[in-house]
Protein backbone atom coordinates (compact mmCIF):
# COMPACT_ATOMS: atom_id res chain seq x y z
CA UNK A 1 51.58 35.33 -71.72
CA UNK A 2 50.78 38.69 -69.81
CA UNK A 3 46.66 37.92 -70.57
CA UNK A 4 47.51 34.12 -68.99
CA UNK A 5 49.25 35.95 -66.03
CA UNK A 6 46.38 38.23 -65.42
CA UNK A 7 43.82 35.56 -65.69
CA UNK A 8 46.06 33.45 -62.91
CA UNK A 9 46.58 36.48 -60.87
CA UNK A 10 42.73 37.19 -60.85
CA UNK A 11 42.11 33.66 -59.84
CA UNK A 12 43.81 33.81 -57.71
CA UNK A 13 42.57 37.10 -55.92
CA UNK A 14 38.76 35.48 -56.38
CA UNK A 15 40.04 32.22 -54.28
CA UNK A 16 41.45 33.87 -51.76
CA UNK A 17 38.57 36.35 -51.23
CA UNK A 18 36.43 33.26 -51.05
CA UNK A 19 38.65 31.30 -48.74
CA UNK A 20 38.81 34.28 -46.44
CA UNK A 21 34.68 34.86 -46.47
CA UNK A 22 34.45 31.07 -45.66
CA UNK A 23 36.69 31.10 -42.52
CA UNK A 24 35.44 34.10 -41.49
CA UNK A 25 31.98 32.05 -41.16
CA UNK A 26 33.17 29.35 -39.75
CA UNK A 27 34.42 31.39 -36.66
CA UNK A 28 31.28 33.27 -36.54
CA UNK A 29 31.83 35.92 -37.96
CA UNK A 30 28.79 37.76 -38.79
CA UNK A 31 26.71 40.93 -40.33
CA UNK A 32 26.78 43.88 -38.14
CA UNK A 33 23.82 44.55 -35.61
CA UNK A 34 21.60 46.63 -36.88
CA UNK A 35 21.35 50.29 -34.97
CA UNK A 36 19.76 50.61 -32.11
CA UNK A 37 15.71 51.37 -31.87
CA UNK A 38 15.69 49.55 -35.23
CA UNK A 39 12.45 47.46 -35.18
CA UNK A 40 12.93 43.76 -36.04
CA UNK A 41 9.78 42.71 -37.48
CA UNK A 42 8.76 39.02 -36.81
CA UNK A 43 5.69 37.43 -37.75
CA UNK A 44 3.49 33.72 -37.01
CA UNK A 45 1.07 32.20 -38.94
CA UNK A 46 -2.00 30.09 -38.98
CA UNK A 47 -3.03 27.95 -42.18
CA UNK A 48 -6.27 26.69 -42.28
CA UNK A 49 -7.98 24.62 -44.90
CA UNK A 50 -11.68 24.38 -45.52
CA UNK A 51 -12.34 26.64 -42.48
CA UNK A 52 -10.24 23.94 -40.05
CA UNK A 53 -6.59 24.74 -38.44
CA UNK A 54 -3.96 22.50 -40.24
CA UNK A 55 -0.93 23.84 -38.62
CA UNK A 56 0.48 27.22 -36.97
CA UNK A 57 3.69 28.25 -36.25
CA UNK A 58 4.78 27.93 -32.46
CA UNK A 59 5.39 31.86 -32.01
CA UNK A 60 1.47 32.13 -32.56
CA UNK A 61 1.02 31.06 -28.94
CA UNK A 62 2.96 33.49 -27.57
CA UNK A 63 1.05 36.48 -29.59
CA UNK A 64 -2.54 34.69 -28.74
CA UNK A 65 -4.32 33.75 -25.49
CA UNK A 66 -3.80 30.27 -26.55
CA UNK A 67 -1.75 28.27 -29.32
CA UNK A 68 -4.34 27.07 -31.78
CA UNK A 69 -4.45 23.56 -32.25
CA UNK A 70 -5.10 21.12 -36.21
CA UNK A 71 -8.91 20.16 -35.69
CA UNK A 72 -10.21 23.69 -34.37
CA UNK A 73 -12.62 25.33 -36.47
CA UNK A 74 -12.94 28.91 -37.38
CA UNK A 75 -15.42 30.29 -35.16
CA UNK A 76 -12.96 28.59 -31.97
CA UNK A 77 -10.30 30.72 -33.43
CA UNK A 78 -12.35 33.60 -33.90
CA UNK A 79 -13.29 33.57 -30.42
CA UNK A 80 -10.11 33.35 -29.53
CA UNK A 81 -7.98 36.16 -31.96
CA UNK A 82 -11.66 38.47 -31.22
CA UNK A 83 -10.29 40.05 -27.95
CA UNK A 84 -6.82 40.86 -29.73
CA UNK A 85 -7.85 41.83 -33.38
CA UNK A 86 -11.89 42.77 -33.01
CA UNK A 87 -12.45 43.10 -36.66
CA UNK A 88 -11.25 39.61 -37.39
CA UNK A 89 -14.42 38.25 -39.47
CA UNK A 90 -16.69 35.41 -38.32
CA UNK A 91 -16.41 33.81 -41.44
CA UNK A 92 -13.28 32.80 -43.57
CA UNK A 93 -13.29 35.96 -46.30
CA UNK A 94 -12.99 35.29 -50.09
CA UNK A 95 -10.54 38.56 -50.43
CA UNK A 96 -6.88 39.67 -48.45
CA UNK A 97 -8.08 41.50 -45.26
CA UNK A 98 -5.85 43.97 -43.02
CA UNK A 99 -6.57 44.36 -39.31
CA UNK A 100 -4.65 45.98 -36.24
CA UNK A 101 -4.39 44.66 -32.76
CA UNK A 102 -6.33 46.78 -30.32
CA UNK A 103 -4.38 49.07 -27.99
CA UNK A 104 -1.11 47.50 -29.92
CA UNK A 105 -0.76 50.12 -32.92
CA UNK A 106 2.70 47.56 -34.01
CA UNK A 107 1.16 44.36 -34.05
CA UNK A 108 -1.28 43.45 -37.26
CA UNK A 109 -2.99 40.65 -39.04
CA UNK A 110 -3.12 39.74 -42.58
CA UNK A 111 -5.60 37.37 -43.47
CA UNK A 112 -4.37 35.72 -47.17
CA UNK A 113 -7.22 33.67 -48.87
CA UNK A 114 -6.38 31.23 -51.89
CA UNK A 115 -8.91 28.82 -52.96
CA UNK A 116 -9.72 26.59 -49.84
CA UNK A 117 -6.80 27.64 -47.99
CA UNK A 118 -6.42 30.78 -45.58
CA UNK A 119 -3.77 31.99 -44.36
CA UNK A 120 -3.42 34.82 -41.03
CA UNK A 121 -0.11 36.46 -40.93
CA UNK A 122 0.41 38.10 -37.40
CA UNK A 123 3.60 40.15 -37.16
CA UNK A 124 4.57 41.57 -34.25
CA UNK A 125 8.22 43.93 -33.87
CA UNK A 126 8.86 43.08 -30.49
CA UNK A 127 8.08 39.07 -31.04
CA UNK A 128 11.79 38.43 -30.55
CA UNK A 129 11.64 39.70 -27.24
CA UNK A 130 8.63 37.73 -26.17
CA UNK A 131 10.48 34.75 -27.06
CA UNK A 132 13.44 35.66 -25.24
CA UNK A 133 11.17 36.40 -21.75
CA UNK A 134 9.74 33.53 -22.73
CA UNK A 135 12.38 31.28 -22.70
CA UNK A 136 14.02 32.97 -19.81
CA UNK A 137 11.20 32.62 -17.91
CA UNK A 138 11.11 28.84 -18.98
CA UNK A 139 14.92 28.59 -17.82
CA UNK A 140 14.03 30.79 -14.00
CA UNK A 141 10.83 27.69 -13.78
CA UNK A 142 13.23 24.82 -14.43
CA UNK A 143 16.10 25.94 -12.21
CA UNK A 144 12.94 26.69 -9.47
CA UNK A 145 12.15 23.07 -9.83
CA UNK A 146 15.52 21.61 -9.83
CA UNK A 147 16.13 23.62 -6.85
CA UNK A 148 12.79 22.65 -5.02
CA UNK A 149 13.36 18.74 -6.17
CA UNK A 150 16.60 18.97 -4.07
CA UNK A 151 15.81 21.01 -0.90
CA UNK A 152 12.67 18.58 -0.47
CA UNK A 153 13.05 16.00 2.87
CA UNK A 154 10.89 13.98 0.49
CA UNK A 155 13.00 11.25 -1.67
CA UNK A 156 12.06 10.94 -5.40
CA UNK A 157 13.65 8.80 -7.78
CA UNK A 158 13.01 7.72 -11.40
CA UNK A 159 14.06 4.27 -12.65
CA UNK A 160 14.36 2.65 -16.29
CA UNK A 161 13.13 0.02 -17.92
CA UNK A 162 15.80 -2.23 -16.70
CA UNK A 163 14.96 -1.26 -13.39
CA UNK A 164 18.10 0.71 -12.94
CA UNK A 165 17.88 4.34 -11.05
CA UNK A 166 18.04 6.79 -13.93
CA UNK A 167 17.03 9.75 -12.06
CA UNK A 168 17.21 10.61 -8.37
CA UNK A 169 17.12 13.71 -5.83
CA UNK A 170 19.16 14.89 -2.85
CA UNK A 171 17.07 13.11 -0.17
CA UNK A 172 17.37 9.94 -2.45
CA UNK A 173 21.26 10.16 -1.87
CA UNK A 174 21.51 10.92 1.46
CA UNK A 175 18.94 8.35 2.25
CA UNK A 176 21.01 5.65 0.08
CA UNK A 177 24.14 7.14 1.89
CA UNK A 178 22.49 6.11 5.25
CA UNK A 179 21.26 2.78 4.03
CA UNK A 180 24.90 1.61 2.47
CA UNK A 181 23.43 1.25 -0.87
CA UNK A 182 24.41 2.21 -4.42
CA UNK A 183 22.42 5.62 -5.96
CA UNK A 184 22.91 4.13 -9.28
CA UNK A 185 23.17 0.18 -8.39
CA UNK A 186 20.20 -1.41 -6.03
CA UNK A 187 17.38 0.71 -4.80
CA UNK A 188 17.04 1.11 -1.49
CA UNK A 189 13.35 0.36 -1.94
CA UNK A 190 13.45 -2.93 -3.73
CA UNK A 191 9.74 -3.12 -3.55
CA UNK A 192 9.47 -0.09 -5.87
CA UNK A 193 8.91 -1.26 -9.93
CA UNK A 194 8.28 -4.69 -9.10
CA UNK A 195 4.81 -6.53 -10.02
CA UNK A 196 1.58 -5.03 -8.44
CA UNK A 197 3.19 -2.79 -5.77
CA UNK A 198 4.07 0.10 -8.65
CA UNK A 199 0.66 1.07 -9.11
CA UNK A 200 -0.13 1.47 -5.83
CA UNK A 201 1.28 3.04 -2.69
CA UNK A 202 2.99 0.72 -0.44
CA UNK A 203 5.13 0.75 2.89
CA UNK A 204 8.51 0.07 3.36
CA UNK A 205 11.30 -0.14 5.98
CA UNK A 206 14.73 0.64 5.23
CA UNK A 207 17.35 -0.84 7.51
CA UNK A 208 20.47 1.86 8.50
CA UNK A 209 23.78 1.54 8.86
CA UNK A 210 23.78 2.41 12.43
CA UNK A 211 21.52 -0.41 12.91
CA UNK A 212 18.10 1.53 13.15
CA UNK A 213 15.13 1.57 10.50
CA UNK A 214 12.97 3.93 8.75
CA UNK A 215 9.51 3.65 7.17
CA UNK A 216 8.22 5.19 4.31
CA UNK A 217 5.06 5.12 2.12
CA UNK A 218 6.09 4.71 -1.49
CA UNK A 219 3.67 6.22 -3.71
CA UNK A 220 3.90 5.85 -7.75
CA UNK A 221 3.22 8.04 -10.17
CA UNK A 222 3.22 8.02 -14.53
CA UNK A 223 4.77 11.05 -16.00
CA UNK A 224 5.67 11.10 -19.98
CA UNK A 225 9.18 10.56 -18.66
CA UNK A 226 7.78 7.13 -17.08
CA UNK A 227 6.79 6.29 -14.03
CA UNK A 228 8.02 8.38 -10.98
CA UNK A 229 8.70 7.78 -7.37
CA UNK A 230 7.75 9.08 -4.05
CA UNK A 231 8.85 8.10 -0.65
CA UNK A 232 7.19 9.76 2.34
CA UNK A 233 8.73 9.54 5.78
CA UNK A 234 5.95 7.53 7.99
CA UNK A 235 8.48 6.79 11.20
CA UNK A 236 5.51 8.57 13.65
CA UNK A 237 3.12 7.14 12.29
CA UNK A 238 4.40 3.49 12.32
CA UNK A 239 5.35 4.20 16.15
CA UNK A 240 2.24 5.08 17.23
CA UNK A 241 0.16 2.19 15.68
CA UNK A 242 2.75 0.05 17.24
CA UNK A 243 1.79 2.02 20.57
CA UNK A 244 -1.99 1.85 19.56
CA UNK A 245 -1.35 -2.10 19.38
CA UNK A 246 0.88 -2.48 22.38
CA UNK A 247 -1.89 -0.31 24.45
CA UNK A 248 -4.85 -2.23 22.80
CA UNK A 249 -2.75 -5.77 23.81
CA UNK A 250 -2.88 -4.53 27.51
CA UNK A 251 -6.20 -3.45 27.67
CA UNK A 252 -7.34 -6.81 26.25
CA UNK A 253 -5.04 -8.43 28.67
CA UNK A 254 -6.61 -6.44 31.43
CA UNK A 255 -10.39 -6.81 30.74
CA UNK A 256 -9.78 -10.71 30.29
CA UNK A 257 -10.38 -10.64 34.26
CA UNK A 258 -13.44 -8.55 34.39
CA UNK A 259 -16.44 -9.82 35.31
CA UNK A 260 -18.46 -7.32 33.33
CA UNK A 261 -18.49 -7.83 29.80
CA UNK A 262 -17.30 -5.17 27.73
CA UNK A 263 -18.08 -3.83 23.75
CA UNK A 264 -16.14 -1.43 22.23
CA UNK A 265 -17.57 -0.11 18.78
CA UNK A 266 -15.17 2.77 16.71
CA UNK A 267 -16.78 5.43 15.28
CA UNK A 268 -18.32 3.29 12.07
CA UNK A 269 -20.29 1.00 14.63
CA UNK A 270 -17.97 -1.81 14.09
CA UNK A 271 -16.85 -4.06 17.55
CA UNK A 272 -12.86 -3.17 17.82
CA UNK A 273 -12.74 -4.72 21.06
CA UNK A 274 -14.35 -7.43 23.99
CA UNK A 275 -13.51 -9.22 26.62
CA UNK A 276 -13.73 -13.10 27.69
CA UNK A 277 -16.64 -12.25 29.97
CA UNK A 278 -19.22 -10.34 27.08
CA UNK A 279 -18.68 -14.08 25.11
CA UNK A 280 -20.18 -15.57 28.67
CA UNK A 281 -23.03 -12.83 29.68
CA UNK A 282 -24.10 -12.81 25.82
CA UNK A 283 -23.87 -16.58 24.77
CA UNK A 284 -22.60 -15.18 21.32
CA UNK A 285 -19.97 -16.86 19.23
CA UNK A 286 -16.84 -15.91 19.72
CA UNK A 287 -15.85 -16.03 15.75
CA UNK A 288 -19.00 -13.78 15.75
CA UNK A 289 -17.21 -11.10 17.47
CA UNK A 290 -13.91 -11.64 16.01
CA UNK A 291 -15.52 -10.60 12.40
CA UNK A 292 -16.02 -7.11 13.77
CA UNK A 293 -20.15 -7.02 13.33
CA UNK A 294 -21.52 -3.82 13.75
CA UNK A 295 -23.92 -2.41 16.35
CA UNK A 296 -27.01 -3.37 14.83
CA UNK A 297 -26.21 -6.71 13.88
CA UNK A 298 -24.49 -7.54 17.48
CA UNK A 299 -28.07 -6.70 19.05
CA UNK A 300 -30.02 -7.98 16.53
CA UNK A 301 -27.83 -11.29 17.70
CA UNK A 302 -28.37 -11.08 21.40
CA UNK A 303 -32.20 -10.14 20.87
CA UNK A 304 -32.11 -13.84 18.71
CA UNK A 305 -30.78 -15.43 21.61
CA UNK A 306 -32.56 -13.97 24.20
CA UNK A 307 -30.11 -12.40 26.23
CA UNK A 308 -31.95 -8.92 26.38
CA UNK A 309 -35.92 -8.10 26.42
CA UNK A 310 -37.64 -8.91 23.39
CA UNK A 311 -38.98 -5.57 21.60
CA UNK A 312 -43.06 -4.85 21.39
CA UNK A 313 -41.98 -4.54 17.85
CA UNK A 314 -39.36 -5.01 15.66
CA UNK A 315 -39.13 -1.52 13.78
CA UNK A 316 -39.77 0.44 16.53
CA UNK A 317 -36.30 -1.63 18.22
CA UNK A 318 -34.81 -0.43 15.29
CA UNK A 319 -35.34 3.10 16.11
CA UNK A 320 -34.81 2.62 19.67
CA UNK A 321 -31.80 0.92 19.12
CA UNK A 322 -30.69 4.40 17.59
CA UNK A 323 -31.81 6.39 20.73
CA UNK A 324 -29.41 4.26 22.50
CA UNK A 325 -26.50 5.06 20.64
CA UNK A 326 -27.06 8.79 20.58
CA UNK A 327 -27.57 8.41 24.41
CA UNK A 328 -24.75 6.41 25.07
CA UNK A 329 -22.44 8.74 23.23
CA UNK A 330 -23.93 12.02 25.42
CA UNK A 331 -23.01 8.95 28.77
CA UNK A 332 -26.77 8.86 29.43
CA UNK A 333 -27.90 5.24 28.93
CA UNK A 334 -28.16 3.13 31.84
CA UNK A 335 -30.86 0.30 31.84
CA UNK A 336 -31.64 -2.80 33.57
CA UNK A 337 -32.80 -5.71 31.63
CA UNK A 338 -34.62 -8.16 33.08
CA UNK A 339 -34.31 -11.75 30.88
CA UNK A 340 -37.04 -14.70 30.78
CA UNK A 341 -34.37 -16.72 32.02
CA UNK A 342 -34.46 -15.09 35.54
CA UNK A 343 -31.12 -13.15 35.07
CA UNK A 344 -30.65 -9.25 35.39
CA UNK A 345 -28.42 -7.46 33.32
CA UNK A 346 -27.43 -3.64 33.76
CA UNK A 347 -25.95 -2.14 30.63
CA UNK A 348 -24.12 1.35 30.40
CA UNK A 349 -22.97 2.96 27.34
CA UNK A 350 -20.04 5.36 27.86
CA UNK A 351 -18.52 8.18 24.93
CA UNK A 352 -15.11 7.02 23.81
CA UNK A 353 -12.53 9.70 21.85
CA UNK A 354 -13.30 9.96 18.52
CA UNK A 355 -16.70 8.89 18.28
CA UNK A 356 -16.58 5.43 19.04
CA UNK A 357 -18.91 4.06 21.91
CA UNK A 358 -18.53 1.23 24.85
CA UNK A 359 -20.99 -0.70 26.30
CA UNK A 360 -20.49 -2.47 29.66
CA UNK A 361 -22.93 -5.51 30.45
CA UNK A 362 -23.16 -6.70 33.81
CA UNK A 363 -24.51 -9.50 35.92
CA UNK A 364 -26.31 -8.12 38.69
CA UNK A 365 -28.88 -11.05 39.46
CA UNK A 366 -27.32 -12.12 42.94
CA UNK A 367 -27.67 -8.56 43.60
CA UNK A 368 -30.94 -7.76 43.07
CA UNK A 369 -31.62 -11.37 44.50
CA UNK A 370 -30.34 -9.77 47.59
CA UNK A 371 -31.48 -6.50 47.76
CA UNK A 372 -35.15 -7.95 47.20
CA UNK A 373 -34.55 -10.77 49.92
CA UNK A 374 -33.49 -7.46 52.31
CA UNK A 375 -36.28 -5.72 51.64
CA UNK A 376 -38.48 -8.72 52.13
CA UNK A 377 -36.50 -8.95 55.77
CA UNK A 378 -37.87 -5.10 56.44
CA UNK A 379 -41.00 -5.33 55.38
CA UNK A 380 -40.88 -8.30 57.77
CA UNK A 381 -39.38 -6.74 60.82
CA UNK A 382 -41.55 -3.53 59.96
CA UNK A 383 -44.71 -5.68 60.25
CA UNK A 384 -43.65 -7.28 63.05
CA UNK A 385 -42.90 -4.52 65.47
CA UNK A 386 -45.68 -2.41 64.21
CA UNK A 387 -48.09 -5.06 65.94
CA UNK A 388 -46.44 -4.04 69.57
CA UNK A 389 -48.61 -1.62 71.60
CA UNK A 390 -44.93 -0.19 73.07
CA UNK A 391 -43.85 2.80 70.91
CA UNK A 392 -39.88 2.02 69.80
CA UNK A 393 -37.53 3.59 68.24
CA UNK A 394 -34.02 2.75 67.02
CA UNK A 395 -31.27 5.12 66.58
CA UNK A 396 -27.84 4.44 65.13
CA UNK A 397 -24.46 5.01 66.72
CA UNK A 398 -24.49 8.51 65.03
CA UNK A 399 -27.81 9.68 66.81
CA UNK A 400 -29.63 8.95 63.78
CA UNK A 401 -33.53 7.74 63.90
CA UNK A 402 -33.21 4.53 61.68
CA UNK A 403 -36.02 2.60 62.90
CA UNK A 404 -39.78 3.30 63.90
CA UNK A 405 -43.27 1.48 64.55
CA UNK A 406 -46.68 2.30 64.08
CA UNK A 407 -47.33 3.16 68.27
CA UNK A 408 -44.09 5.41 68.25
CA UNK A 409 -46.25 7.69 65.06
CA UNK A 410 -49.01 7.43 67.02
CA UNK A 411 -47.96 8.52 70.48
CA UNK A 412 -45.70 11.51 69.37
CA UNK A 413 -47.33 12.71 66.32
CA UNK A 414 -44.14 12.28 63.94
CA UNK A 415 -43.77 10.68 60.64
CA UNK A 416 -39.67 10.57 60.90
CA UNK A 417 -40.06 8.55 56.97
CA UNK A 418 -41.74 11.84 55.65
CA UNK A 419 -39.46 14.41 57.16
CA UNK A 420 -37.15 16.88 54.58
CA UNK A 421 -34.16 15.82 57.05
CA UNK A 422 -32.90 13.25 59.39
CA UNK A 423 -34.21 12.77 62.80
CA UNK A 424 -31.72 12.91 65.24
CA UNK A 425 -31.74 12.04 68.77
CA UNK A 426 -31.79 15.74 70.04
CA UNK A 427 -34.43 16.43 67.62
CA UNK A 428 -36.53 13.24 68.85
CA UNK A 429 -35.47 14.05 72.95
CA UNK A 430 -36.88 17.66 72.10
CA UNK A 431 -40.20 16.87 71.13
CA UNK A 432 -40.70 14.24 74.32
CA UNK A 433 -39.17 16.77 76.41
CA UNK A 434 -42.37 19.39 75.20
CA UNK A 435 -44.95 16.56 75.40
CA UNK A 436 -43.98 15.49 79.09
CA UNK A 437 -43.26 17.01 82.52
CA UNK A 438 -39.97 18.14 83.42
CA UNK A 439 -37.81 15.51 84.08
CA UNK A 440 -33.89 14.88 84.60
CA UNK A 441 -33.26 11.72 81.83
CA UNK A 442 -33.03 13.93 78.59
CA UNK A 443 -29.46 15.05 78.80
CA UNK A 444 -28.58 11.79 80.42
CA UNK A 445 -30.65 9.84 77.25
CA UNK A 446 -28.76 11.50 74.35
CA UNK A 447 -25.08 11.36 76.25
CA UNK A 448 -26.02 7.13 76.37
CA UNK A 449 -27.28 7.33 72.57
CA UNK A 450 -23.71 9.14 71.12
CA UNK A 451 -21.24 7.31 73.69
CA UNK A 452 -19.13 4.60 72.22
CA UNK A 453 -18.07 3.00 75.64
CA UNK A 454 -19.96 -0.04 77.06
CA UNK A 455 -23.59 0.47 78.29
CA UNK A 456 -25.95 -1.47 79.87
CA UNK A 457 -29.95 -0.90 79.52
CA UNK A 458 -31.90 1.49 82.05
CA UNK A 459 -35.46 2.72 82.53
CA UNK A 460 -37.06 5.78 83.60
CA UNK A 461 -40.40 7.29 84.71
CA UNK A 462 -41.72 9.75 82.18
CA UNK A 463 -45.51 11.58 82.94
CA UNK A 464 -47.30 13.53 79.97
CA UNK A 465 -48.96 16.50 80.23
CA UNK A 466 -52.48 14.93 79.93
CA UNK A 467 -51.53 13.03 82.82
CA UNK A 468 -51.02 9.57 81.44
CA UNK A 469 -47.72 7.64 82.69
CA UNK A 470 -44.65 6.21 80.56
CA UNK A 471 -42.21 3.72 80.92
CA UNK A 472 -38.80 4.40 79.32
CA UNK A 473 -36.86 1.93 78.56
CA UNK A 474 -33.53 2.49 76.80
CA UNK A 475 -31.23 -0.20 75.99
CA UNK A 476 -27.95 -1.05 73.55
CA UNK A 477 -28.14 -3.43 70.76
CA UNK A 478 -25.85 -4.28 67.68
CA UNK A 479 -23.59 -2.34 65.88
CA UNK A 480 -23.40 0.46 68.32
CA UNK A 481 -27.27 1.58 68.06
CA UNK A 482 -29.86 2.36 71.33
CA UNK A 483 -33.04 0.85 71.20
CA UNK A 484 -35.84 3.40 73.15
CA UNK A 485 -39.15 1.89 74.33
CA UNK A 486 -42.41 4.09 75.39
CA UNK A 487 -45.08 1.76 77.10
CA UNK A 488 -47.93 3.38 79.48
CA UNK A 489 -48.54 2.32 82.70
CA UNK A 490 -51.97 0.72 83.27
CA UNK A 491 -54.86 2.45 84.65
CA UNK A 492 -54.85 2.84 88.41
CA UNK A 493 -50.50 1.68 88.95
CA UNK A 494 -48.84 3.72 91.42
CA UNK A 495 -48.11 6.89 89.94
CA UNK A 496 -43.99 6.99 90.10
CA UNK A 497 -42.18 10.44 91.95
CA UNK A 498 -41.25 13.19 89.73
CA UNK A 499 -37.94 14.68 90.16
């Protein structure tokens, strides 16, 4: 009876030492720490078979420049353990080898060789506190991103396969707070994850509450999450193509009344803009036009309908046509084309902003009709008066010498077309006054050749120093000018008295 008690009593004791050890490690309880400066060696390994990694341990990246991957050969991880352990061998060995890290007297390598297998052993004491930085550092990266995900203006969302938000940032909320819509219900972007628009970027307006709109360019991208979302804020740039368009509207609007024809090409030589009147001066088809050709090809189109001179030769027009465009972008091309139907054409080409270049064709036959039909007149009136013996000249309301014949040259030695200056009519009365005797008209002539008040002709006795006689004859005619006539007296006429 008193063995039987023992036994039960001992049993008993055993039980509850075990009970006690097993809550004591289900609350955690464990070993103590071991003292302090005590190393805690921990190792990695690499196994390779046939001279080809199979599988390493994941503290081997942290103890290497790199984490060796299955496939890499030996010589890739000899390069790569060299610069850490520099006796590690360039070929697998056939016996155990022992090497030390350089500079790192407590980290080594064992290399373990057993038929085609190797084995490298790296143990390190301090390994557990690489991890730890390691996975600290990890921790200070992802709270950096979280951080950075929700202070951007930029919103970013993820969705799910069912097309449900699964993911989103602050400026995702506060944008779906100003839209009215549900974060986790209906994107505010329903374009977003639907058909073709996912894999590329798209725009899209988002009505308010407050009854205004916002644009955004929705970009997507694929992560190994799945695909993620971007929304960039394009409210400037929408308004100012809408002012670009309103702006181009009234320009169009405006040159529809122009006479002159106008081209505007952008900076990649393609026609942005023309009016009504370059379809009329050009003869070119209007759906021409409206297909945006490009410089060369809009010449190249005029030269086919002859609405600018044709070219000695075609390549050489080619090159030419180049000179143009450099000169019209530097505003130095101005020409005048004369066309076998009769017409005359001026063309300009002006520098626009941003390298585009305008071209402004203009009708100016009825001008140059006229000019030449004026000249014509002046040649006329030239010829005519230059067959009087009388010397005349004409001077405008100014005092200005406008008009002179052949006997005026003659008798005072003047060519008033050749002179540096204009001729006035104190410069004209001073060379008569040196060429004839004194005589009382001159101040009287050029007060009658600058007055504006009404004036009736007059005459006057003039006498040259060689002794020959003149008749002057002054007298008004249009537009406020003073016609002067010189004619000599004939030979043996009373000689008239000089003042």
């Amino acid at each position: 009876m008193q063995d039987y008690l023992a036994l039960s009593v001992g049993f008993g004791s055993g039980l509850a030492l075990f009970a006690g050890l097993w809550v004591m490690a289900r609350v955690g309880t464990r070993a103590p720490a071991p003292p302090a400066g005590a190393a805690v060696l921990s190792s990695a390994s690499i196994l390779l078979q046939d001279g080809v990694v199979i599988d390493s341990t994941e503290d081997a990246a942290l103890l290497l420049p790199s984490a060796p991957h299955p496939g890499q050969s030996w010589r890739d991880l000899h390069d790569m353990v060299l610069p850490i352990f520099p006796g590690f061998p360039p070929v697998p060995p056939d016996t155990g080898v022992s090497l030390e890290a350089a500079g790192e007297t407590d980290m080594t390598m064992r290399i373990a060789s057993d038929g085609g297998f190797v084995r490298c052993v790296i143990r390190a004491p301090r390994l557990a506190e690489r991890r730890n930085r390691l996975r600290q550092s990890d921790q200070l990266a992802g709270a950096r991103q979280r951080a950075a995900l929700d202070a951007t203006p930029q919103p970013i969302w993820q969705v799910g396969p069912n097309n449900q938000v699964t993911w989103y940032n602050s400026a995702f909320a506060q944008l779906c707070q100003e839209s009215g819509t549900d974060p986790h219900g209906e994107c505010p972007f329903a374009d977003v994850g639907q058909g073709e628009t996912a894999a590329g970027t798209v725009r899209a307006r988002v009505a308010l509450t407050d009854g205004s709109a916002r644009w955004f360019s929705l970009t997507t991208r694929q992560t190994d999450a799945g695909p993620m979302h971007f929304a960039s804020a394009i409210d400037t740039l929408v308004e100012a193509e809408r002012a670009q368009r309103t702006f181009v509207q009234t320009l169009t609007k405006t040159f529809a009344h122009l006479p002159i024809g106008l081209a505007v090409f952008d900076r990649d030589h393609r026609l942005v803009l023309f009016n009504p009147a370059l379809v009329d001066l050009t003869r070119l088809p209007v759906d021409f036009l409206s297909a945006r050709p490009n410089l060369l090809s809009f010449f190249d189109h005029m030269r086919e309908n002859r609405m600018m001179p044709e070219p000695k030769s075609y390549s050489g027009w080619r090159e030419q046509l180049a000179q143009v465009i450099c000169a019209a972008r530097d505003d130095r091309y101005c020409e005048t084309w004369n066309l076998p139907s009769g017409l005359t054409y001026k063309i300009t080409g002006r520098p626009h902003p941003d390298r585009a270049v305008a071209f402004l064709l203009e009708d100016i036959s009825a001008e140059i009709s006229l000019t030449r039909r004026f000249r014509s007149e002046l040649e006329l009136t030239q010829s005519v008066i230059d067959c009087f013996d009388e010397a005349v000249a004409v001077f405008s309301q100014l005092g200005v010498l406008t008009f002179c014949n052949a006997a005026y040259r003659e008798m005072w030695k003047c060519d008033p077309d050749s002179a540096f200056a204009e001729v006035t009519i104190v410069d004209a009365t001073t060379d008569w006054q040196r060429a004839c005797l004194p005589s009382p008209i001159w101040e009287d002539l050029r007060d009658f050749v600058l007055t504006r008040r009404e004036r009736s002709s007059w005459t006057a006795p003039l006498t040259l120093f060689d002794g020959r006689s003149l008749t002057c004859a002054i007298e008004p005619v249009a537009a406020g000018a003073t016609m002067v006539r010189f004619s000599r007296e004939p030979v043996g006429a009373p000689q008239p008295a000089i003042a």
